[in-house]
C-alpha atoms as a PDB file:
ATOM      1  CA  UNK A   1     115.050 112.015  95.619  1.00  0.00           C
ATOM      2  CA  UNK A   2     117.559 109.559  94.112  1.00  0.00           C
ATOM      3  CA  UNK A   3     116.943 107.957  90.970  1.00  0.00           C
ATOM      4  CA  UNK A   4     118.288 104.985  92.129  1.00  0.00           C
ATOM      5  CA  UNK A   5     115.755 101.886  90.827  1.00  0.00           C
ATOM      6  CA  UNK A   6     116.392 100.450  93.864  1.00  0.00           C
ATOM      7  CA  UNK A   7     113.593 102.214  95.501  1.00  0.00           C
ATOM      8  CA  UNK A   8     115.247 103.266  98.754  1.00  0.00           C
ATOM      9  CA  UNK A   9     115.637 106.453  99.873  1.00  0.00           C
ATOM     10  CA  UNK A  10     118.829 106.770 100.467  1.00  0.00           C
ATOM     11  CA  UNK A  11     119.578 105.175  97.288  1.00  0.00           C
ATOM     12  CA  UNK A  12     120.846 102.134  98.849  1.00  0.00           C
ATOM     13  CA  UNK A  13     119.584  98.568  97.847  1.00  0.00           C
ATOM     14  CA  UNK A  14     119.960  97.808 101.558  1.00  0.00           C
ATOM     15  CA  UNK A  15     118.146 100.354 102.885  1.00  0.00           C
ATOM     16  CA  UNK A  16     116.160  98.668 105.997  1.00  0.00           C
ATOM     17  CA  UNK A  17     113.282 101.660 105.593  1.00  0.00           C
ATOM     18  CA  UNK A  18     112.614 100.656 102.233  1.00  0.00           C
ATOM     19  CA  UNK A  19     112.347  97.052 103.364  1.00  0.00           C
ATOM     20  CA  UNK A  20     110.216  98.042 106.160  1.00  0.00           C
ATOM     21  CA  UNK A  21     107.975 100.093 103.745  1.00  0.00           C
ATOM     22  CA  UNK A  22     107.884  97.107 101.554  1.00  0.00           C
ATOM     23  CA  UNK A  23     106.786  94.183 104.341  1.00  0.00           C
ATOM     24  CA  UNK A  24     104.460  96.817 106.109  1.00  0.00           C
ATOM     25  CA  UNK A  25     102.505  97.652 102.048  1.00  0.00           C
ATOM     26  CA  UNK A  26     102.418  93.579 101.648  1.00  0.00           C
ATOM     27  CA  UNK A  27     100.939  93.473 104.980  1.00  0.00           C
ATOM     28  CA  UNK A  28      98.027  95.763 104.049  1.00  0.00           C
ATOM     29  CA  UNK A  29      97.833  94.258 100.827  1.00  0.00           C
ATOM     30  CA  UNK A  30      97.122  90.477 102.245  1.00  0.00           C
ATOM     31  CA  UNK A  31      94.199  92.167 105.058  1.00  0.00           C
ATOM     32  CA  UNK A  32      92.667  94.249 102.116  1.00  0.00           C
ATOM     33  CA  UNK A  33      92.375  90.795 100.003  1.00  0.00           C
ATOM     34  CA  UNK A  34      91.371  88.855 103.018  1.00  0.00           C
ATOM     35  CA  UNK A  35      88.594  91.191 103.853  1.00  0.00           C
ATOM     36  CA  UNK A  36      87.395  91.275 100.027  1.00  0.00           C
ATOM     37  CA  UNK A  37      87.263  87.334 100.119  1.00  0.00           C
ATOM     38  CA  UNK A  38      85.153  87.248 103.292  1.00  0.00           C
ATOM     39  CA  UNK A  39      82.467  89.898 101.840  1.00  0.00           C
ATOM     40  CA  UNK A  40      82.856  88.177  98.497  1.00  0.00           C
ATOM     41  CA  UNK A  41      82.226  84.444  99.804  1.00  0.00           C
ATOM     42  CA  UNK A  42      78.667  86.142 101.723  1.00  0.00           C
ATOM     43  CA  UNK A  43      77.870  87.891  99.218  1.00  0.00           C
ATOM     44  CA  UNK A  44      77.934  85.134  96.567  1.00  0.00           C
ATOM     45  CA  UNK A  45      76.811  82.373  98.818  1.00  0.00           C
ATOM     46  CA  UNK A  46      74.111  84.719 100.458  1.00  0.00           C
ATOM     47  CA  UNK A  47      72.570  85.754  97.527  1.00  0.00           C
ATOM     48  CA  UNK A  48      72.547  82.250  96.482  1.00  0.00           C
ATOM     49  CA  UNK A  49      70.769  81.235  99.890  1.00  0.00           C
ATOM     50  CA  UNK A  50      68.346  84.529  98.867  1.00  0.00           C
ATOM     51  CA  UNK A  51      67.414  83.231  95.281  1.00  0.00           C
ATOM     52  CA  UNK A  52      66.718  79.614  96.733  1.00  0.00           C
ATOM     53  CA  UNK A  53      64.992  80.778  99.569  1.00  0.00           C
ATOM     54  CA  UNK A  54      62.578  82.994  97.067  1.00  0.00           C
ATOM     55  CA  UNK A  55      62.441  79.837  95.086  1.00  0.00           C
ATOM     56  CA  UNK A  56      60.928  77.400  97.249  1.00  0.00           C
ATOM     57  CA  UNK A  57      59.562  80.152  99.927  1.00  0.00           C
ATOM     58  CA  UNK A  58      61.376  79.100 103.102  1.00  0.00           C
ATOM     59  CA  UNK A  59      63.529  81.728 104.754  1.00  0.00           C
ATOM     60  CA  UNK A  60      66.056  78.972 105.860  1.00  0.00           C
ATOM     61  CA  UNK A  61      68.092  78.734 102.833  1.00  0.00           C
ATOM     62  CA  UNK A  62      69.678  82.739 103.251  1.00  0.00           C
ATOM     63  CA  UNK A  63      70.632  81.625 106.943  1.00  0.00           C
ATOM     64  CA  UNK A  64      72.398  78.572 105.319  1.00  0.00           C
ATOM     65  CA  UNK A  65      73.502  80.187 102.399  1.00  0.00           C
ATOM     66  CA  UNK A  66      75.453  83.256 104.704  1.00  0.00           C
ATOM     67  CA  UNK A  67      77.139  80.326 106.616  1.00  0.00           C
ATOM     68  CA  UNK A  68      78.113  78.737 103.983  1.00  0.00           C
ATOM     69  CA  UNK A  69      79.540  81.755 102.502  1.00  0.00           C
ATOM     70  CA  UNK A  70      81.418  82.224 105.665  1.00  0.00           C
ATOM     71  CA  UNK A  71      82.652  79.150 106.101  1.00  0.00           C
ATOM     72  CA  UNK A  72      84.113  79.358 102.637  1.00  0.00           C
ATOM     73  CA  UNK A  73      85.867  82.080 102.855  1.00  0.00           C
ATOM     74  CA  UNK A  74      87.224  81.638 106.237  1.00  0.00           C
ATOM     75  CA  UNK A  75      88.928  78.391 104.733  1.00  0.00           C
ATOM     76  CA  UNK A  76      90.039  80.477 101.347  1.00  0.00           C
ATOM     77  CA  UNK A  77      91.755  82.607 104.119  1.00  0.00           C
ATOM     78  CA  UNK A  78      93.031  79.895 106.138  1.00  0.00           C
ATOM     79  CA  UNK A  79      94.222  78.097 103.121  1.00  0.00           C
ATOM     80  CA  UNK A  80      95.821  81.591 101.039  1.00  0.00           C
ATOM     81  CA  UNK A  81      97.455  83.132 104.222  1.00  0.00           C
ATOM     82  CA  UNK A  82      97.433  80.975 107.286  1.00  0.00           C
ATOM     83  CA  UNK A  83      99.459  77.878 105.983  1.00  0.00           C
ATOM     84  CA  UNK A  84     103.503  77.216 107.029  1.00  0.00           C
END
């Protein structure tokens, strides 16, 4: 292995596998993070929906609650990673 900080491994800055390898981890990075705000946003607004829905004893609220949850973190997506 070089010990080049470049990070290639050919020990070239311009090494178009080391890009690659780059783009492809960022990539992975952004659908890991995507997912994690999607099962965060239900399982914050969900529970919410739960706790009101034990509250005032009408199921409707975790229905509303998951939506909601969903619908926020589809636009936390849309707004993070699916803006020009």
């Amino acid at each position: 292995m070089s010990s080049d900080p470049s990070g290639g491994p050919s020990g070239r800055p311009d090494d178009p596998r080391g890009e690659h390898r780059r783009v492809e981890r960022q990539s992975q990075d952004d659908a890991w993070a995507a997912t994690g705000l999607l099962l965060s946003g239900v399982a914050v607004w969900g529970g919410a929906g739960w706790l009101v829905a034990r509250w005032l004893d009408n199921q409707l609220f975790v229905m509303i609650g998951l939506l909601l949850g969903t619908g926020t973190a589809l636009y936390g997506i849309w707004f993070r990673y699916g803006r020009s």
